[in-house]
PDB file of N, CA and C in Angstrom:
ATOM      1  N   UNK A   1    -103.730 208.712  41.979  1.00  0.00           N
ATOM      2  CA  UNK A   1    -102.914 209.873  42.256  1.00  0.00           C
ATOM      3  C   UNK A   1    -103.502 210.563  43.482  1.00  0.00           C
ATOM      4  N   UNK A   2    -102.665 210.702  44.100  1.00  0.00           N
ATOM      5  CA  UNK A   2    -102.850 211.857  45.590  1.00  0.00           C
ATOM      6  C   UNK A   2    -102.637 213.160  45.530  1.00  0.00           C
ATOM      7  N   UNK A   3    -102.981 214.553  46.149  1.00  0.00           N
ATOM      8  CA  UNK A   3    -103.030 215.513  46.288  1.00  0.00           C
ATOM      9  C   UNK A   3    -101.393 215.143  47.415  1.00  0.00           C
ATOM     10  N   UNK A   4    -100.697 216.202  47.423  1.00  0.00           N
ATOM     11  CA  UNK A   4     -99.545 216.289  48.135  1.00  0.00           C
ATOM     12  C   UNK A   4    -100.244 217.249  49.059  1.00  0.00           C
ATOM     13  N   UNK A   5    -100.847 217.170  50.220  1.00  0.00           N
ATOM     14  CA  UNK A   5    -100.954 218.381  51.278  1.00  0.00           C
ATOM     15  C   UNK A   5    -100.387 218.278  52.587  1.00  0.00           C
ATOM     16  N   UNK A   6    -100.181 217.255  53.087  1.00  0.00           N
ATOM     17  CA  UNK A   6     -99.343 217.178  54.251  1.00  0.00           C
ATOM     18  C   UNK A   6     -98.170 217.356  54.208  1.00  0.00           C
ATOM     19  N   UNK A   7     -97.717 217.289  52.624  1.00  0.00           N
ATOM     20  CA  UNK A   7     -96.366 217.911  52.578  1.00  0.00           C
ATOM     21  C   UNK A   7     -95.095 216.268  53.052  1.00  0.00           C
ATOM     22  N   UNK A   8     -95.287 215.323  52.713  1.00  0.00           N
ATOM     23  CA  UNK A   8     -94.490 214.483  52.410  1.00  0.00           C
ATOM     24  C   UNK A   8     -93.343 214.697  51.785  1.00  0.00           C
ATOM     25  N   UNK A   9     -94.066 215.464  51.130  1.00  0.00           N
ATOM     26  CA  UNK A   9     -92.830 215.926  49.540  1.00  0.00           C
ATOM     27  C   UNK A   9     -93.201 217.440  49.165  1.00  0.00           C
ATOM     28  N   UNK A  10     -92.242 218.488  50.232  1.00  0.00           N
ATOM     29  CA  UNK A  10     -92.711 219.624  50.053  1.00  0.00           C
ATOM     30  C   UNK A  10     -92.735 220.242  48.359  1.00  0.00           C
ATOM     31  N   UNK A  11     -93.791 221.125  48.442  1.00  0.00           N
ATOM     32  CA  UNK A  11     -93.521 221.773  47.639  1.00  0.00           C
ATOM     33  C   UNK A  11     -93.313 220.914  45.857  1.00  0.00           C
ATOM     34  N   UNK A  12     -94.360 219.566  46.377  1.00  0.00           N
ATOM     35  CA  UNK A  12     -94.688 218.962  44.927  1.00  0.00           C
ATOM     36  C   UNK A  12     -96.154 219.481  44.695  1.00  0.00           C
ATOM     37  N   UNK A  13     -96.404 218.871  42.989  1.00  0.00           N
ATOM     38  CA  UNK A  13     -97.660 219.061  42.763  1.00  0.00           C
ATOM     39  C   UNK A  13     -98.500 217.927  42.740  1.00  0.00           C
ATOM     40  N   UNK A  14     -98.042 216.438  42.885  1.00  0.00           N
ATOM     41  CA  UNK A  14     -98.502 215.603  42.588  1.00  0.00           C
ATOM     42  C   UNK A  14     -97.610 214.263  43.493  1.00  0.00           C
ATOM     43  N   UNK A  15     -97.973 213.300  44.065  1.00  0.00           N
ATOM     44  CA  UNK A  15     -97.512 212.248  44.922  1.00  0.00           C
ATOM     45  C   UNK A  15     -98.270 211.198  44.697  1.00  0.00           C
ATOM     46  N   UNK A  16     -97.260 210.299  43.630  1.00  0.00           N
ATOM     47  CA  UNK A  16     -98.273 209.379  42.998  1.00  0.00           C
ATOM     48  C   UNK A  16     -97.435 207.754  43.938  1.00  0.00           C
ATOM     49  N   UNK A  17     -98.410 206.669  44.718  1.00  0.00           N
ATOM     50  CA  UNK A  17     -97.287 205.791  45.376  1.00  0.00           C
ATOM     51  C   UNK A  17     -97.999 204.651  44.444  1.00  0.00           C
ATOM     52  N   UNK A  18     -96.588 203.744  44.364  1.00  0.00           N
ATOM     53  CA  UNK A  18     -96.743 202.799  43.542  1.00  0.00           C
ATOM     54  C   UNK A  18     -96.382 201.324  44.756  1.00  0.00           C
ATOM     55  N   UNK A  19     -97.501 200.516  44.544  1.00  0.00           N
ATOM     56  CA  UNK A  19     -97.370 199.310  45.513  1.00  0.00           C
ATOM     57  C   UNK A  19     -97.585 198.054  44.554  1.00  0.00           C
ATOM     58  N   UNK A  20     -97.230 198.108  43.535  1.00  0.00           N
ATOM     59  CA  UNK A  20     -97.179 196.952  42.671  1.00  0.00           C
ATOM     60  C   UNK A  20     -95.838 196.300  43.099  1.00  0.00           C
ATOM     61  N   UNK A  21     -94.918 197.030  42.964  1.00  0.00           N
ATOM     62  CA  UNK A  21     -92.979 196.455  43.363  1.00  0.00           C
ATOM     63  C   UNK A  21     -92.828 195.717  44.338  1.00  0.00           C
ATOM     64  N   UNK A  22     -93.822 196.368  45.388  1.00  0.00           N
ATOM     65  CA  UNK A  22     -93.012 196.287  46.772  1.00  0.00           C
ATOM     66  C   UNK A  22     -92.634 197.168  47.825  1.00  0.00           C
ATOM     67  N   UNK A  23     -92.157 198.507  46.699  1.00  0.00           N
ATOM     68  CA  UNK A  23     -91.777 199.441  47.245  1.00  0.00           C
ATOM     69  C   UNK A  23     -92.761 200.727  47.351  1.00  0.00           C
ATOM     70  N   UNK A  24     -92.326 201.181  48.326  1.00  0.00           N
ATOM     71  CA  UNK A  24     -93.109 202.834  47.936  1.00  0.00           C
ATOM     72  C   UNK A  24     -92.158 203.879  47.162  1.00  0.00           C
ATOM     73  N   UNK A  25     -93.161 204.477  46.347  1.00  0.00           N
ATOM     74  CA  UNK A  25     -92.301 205.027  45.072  1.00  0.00           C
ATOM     75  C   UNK A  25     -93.119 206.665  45.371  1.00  0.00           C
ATOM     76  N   UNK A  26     -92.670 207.679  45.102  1.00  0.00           N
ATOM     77  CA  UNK A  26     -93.378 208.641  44.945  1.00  0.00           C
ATOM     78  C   UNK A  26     -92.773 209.249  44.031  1.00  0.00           C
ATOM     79  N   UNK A  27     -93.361 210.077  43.368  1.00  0.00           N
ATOM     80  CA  UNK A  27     -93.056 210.727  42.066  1.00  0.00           C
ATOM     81  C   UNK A  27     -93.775 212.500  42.565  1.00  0.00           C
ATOM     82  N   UNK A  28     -92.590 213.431  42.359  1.00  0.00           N
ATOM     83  CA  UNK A  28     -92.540 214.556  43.037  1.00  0.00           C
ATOM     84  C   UNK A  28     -92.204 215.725  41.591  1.00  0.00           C
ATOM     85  N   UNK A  29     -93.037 216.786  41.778  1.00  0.00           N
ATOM     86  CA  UNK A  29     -92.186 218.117  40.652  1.00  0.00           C
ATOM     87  C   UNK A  29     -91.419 218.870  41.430  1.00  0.00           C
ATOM     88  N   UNK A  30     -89.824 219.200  40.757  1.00  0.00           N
ATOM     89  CA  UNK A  30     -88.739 219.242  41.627  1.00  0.00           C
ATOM     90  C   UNK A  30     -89.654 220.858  42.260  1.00  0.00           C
ATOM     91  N   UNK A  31     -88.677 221.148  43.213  1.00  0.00           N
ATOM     92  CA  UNK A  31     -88.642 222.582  43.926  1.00  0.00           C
ATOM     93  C   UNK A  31     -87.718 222.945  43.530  1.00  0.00           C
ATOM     94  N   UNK A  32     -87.125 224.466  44.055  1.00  0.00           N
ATOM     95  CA  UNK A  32     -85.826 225.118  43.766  1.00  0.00           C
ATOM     96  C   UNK A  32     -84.890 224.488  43.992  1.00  0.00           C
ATOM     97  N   UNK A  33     -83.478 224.029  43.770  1.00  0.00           N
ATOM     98  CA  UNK A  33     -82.148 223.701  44.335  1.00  0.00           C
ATOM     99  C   UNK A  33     -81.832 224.290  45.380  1.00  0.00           C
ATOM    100  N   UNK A  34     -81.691 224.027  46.509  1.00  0.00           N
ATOM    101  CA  UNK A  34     -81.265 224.333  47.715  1.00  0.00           C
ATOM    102  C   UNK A  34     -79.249 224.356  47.781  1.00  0.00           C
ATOM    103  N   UNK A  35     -78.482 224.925  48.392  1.00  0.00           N
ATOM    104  CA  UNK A  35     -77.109 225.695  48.071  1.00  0.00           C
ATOM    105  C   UNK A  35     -76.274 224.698  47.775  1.00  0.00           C
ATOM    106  N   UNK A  36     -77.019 222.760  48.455  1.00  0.00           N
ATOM    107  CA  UNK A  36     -76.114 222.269  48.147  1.00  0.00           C
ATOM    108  C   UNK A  36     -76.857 221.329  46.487  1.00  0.00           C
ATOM    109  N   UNK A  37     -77.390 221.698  45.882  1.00  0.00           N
ATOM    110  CA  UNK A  37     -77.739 221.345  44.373  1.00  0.00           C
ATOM    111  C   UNK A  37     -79.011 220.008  44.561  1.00  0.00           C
ATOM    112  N   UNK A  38     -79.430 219.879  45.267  1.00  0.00           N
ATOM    113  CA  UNK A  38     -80.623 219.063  45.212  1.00  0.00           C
ATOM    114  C   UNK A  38     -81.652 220.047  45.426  1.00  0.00           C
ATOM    115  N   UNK A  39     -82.314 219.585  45.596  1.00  0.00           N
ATOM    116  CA  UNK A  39     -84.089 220.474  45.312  1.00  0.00           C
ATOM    117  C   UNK A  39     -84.514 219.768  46.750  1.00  0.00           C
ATOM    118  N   UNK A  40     -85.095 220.429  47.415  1.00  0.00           N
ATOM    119  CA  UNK A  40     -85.722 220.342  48.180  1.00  0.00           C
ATOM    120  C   UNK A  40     -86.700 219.606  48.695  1.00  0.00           C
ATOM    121  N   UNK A  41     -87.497 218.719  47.104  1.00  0.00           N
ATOM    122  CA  UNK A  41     -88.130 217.552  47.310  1.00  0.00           C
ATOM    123  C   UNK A  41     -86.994 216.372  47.873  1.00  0.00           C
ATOM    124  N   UNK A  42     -85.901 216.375  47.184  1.00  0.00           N
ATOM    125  CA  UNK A  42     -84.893 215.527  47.071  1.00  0.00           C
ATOM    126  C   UNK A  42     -84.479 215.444  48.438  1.00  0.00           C
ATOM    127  N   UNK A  43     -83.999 216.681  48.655  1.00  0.00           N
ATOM    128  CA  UNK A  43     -83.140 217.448  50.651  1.00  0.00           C
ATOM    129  C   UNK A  43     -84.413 216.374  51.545  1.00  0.00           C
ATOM    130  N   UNK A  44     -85.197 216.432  51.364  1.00  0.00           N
ATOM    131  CA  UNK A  44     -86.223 215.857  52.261  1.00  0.00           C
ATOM    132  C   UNK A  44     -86.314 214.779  52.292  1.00  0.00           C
ATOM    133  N   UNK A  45     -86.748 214.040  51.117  1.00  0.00           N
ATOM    134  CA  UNK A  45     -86.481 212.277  50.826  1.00  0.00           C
ATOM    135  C   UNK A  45     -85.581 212.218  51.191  1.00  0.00           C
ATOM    136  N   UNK A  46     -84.027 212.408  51.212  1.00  0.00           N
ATOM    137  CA  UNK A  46     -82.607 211.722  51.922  1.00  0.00           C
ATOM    138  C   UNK A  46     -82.685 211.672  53.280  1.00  0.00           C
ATOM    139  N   UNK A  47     -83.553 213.334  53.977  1.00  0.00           N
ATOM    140  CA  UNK A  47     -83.229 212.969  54.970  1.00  0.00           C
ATOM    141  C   UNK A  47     -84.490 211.889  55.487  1.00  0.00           C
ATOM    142  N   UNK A  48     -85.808 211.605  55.240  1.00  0.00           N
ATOM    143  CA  UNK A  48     -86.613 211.050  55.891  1.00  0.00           C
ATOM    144  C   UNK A  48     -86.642 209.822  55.426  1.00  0.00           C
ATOM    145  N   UNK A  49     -86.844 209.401  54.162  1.00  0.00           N
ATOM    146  CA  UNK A  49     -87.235 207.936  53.558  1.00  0.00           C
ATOM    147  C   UNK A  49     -86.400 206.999  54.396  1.00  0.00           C
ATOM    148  N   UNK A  50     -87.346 206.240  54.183  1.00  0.00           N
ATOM    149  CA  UNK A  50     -87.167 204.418  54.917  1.00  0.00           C
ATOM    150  C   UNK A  50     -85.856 203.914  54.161  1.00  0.00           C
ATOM    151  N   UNK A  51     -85.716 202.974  54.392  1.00  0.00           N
ATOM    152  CA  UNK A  51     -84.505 202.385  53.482  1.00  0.00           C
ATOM    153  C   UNK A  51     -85.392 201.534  52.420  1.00  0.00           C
ATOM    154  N   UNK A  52     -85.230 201.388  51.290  1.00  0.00           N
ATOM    155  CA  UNK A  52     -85.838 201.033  50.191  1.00  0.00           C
ATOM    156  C   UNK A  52     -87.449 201.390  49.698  1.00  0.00           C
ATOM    157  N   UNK A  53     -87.258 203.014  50.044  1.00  0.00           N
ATOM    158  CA  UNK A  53     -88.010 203.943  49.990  1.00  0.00           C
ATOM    159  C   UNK A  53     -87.749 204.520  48.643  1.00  0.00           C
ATOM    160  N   UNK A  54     -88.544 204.673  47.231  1.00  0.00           N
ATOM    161  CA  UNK A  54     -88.055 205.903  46.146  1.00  0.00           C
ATOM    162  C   UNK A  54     -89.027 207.367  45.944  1.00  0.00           C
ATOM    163  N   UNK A  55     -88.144 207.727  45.288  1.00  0.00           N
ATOM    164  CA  UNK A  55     -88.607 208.805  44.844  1.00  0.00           C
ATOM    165  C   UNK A  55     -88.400 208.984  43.249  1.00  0.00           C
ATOM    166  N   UNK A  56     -88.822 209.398  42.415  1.00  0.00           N
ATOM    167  CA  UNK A  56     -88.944 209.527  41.245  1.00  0.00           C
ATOM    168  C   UNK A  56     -88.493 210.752  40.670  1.00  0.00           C
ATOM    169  N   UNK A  57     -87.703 211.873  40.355  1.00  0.00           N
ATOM    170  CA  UNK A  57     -87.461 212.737  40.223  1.00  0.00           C
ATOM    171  C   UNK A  57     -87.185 213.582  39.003  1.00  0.00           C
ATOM    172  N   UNK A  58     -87.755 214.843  38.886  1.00  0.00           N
ATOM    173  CA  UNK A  58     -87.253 215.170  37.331  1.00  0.00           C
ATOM    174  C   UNK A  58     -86.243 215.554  37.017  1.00  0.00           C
ATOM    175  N   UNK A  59     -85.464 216.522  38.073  1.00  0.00           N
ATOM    176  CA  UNK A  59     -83.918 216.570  37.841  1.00  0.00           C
ATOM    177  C   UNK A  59     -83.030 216.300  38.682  1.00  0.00           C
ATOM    178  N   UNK A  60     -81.458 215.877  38.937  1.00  0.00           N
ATOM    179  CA  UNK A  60     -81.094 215.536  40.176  1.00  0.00           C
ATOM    180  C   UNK A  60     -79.597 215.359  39.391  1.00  0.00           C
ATOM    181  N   UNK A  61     -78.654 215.869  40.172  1.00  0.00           N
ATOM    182  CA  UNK A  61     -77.429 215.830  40.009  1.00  0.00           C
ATOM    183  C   UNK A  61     -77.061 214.629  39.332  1.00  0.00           C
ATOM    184  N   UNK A  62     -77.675 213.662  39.088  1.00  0.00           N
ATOM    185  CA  UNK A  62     -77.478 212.320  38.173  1.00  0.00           C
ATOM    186  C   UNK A  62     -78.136 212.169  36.790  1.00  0.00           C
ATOM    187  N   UNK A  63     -78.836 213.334  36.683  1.00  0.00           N
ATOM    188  CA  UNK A  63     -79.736 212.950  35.288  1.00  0.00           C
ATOM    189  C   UNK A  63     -80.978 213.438  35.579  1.00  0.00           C
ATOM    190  N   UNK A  64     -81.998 213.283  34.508  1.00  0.00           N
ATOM    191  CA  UNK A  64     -82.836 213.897  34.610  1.00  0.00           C
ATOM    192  C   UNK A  64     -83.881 212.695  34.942  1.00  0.00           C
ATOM    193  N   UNK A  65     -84.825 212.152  34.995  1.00  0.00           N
ATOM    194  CA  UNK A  65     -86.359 211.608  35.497  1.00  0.00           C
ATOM    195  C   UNK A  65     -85.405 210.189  35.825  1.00  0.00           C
ATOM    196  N   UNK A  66     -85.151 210.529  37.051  1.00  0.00           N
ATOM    197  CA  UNK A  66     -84.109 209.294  37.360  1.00  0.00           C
ATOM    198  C   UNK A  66     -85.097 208.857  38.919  1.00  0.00           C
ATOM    199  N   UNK A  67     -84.815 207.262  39.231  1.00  0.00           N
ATOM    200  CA  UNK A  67     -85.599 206.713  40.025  1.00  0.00           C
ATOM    201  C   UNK A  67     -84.360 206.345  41.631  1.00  0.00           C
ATOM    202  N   UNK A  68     -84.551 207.313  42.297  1.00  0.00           N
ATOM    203  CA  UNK A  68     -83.606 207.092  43.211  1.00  0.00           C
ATOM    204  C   UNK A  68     -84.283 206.335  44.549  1.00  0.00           C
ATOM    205  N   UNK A  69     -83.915 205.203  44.874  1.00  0.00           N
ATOM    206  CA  UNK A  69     -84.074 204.404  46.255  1.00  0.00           C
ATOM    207  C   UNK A  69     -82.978 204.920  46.883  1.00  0.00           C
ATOM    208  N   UNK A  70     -83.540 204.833  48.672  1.00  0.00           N
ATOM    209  CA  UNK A  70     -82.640 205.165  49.770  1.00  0.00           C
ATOM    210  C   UNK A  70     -82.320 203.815  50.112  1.00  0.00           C
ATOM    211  N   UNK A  71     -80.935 203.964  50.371  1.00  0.00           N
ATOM    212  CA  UNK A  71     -80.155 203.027  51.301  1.00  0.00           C
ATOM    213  C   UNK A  71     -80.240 203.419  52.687  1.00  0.00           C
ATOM    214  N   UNK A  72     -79.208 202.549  53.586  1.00  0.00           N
ATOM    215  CA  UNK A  72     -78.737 203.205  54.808  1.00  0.00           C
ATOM    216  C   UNK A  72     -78.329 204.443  55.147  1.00  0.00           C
ATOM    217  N   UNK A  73     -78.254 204.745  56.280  1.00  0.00           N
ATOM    218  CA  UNK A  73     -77.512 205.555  56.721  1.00  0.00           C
ATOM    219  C   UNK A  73     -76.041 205.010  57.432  1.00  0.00           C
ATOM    220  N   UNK A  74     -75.243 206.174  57.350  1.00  0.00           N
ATOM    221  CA  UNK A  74     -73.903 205.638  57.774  1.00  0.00           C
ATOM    222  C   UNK A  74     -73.233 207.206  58.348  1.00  0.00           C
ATOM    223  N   UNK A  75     -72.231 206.719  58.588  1.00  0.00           N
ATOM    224  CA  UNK A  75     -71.299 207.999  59.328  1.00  0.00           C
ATOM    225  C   UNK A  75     -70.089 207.789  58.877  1.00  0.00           C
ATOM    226  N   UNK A  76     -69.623 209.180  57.503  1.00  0.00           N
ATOM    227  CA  UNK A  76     -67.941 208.946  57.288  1.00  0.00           C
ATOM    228  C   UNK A  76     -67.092 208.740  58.528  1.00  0.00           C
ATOM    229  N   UNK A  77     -65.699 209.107  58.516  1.00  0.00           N
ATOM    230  CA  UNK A  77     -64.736 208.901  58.508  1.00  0.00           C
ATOM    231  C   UNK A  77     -64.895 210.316  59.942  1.00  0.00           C
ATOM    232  N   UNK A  78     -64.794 211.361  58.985  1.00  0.00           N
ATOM    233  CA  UNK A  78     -64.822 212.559  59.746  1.00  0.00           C
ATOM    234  C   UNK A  78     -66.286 212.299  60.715  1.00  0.00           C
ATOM    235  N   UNK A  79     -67.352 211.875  60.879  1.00  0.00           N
ATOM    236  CA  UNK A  79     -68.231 212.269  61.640  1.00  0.00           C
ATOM    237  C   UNK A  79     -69.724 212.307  61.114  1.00  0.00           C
ATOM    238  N   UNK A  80     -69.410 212.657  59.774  1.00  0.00           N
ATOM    239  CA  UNK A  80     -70.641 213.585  59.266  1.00  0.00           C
ATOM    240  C   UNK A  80     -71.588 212.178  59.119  1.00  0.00           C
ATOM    241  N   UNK A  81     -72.972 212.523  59.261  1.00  0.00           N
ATOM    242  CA  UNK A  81     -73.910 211.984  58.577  1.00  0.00           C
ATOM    243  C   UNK A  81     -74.827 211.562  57.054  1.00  0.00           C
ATOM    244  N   UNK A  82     -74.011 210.405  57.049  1.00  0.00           N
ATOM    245  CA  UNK A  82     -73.712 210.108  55.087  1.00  0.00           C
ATOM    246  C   UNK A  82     -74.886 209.112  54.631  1.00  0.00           C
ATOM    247  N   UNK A  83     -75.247 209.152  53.657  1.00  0.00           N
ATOM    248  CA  UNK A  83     -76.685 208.230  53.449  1.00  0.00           C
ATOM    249  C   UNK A  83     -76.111 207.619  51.809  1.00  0.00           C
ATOM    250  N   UNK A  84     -76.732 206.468  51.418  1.00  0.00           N
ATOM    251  CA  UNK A  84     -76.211 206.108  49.775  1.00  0.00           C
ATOM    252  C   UNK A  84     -77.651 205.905  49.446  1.00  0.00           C
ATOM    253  N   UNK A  85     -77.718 206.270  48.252  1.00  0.00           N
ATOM    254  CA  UNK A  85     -78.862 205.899  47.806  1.00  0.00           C
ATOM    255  C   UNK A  85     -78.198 205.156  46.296  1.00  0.00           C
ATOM    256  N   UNK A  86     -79.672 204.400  45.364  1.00  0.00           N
ATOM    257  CA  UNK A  86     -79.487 203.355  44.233  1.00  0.00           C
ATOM    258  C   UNK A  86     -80.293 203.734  43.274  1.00  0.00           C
ATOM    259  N   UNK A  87     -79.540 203.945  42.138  1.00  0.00           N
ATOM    260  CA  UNK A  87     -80.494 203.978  41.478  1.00  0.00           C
ATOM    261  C   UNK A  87     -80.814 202.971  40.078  1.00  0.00           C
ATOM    262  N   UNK A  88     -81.801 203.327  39.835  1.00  0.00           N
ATOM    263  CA  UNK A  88     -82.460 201.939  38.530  1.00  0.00           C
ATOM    264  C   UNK A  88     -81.442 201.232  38.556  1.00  0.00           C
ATOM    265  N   UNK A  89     -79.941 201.541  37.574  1.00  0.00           N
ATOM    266  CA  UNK A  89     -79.152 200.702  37.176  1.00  0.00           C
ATOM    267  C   UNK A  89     -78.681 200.186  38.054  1.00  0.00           C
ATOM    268  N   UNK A  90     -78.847 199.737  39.121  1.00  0.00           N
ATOM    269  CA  UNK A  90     -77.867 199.985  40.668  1.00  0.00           C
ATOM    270  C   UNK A  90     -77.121 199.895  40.793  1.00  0.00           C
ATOM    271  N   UNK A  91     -76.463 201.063  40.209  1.00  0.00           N
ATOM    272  CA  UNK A  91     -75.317 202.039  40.802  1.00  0.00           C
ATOM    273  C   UNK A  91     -75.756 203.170  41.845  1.00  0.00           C
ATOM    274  N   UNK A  92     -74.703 203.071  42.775  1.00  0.00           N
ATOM    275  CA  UNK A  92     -75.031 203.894  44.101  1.00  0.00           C
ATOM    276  C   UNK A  92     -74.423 205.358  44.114  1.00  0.00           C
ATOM    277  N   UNK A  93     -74.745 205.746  44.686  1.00  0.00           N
ATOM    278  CA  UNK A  93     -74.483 207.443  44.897  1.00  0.00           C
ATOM    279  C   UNK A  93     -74.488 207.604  46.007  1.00  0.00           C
ATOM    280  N   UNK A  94     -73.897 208.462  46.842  1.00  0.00           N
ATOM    281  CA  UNK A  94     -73.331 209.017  48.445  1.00  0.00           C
ATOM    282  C   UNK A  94     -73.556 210.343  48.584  1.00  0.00           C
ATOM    283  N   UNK A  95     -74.566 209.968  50.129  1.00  0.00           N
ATOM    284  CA  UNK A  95     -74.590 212.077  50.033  1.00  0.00           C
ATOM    285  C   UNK A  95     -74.296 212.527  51.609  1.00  0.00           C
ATOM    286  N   UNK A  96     -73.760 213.586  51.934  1.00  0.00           N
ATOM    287  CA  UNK A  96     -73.467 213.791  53.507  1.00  0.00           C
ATOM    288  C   UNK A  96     -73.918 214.854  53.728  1.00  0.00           C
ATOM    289  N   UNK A  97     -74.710 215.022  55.213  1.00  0.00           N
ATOM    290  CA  UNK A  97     -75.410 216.297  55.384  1.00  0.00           C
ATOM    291  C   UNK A  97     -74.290 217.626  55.652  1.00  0.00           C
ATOM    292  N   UNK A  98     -74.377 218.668  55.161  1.00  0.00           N
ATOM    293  CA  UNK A  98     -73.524 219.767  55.456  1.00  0.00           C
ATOM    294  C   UNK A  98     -73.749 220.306  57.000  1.00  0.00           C
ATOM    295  N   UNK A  99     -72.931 221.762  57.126  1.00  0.00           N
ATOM    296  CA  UNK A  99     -73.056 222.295  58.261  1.00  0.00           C
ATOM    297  C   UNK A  99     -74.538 223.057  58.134  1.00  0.00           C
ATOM    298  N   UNK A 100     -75.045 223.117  57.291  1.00  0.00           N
ATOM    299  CA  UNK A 100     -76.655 224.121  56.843  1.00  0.00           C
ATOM    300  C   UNK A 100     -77.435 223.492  57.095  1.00  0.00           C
ATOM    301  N   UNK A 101     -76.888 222.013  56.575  1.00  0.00           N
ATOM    302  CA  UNK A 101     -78.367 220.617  57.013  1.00  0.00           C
ATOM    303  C   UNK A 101     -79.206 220.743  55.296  1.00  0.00           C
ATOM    304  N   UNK A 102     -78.424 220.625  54.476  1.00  0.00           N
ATOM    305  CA  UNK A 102     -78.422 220.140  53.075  1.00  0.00           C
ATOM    306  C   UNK A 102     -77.859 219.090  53.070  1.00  0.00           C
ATOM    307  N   UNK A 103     -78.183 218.381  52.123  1.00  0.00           N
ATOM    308  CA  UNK A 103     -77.797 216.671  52.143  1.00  0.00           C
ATOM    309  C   UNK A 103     -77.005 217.009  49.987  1.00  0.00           C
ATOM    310  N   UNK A 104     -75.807 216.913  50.347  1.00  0.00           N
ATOM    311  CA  UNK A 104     -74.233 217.268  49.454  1.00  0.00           C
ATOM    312  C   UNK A 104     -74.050 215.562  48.663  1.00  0.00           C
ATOM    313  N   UNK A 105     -74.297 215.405  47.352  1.00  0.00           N
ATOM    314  CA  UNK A 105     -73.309 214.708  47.063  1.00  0.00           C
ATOM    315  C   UNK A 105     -72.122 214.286  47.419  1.00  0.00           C
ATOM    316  N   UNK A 106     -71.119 213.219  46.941  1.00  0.00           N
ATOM    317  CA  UNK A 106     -69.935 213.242  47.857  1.00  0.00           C
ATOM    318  C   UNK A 106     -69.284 212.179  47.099  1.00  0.00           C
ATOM    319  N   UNK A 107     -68.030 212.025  46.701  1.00  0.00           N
ATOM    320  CA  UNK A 107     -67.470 211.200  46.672  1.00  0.00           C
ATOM    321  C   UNK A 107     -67.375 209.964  47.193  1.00  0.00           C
ATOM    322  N   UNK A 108     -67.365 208.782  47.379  1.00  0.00           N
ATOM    323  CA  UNK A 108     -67.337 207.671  48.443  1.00  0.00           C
ATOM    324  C   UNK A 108     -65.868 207.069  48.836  1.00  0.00           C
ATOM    325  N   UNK A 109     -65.122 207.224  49.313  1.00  0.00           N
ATOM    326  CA  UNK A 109     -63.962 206.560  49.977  1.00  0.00           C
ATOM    327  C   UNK A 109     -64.194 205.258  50.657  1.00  0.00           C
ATOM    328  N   UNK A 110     -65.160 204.824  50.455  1.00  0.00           N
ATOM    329  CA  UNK A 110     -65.383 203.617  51.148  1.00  0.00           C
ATOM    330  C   UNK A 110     -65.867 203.413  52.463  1.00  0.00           C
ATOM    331  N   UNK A 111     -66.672 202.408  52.972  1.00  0.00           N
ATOM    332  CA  UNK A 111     -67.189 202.388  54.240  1.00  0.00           C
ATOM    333  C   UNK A 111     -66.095 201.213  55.297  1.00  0.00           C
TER     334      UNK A 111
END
């Protein structure tokens, strides 16, 4: 286990990486929800992580201690800057950055 001080994962208490998988995994204690309903550990992982990058999370618009990997990035329809991420079961989820620069759940219409 690592001390979180550089702030990878603001505003966790603990940043534990797991290299048994393959992947880098970090495991974060949420922060406040930011306006668009992710937490701020979360707002940060969407926007920075690698692609098959996780994070481990205790609460998140999908459930609670759910293991979310980043996908790509992509660009809807309209413009915006849209990212999918996977989780355990892999089933995917879609999120697009707002005008605030919160990263929004979203429906997917397809790429």
């Amino acid at each position: 286990m690592v001390c979180c001080t550089a702030g990878l994962v603001a505003g966790c208490n603990t940043l534990n990486v797991a290299s048994d998988t393959g992947r880098n995994t970090a495991t974060a204690e949420p922060a406040p929800a930011k306006p668009g309903g992710l937490s701020e550990n979360l707002n940060r992982f969407i926007e920075t992580a690698m692609p098959g990058e996780s994070l481990v999370v205790a609460r998140s618009p999908w459930g609670n201690q759910r293991e979310i990997v980043a996908q790509d990035y992509y660009h809807s329809a309209s413009g915006k800057k849209c990212r999918a991420v996977q989780m355990l079961d892999r089933s995917q989820r879609f999120l697009c950055l707002d005008a605030s620069g919160h990263w929004v759940p979203v429906r997917h219409l397809g790429r």
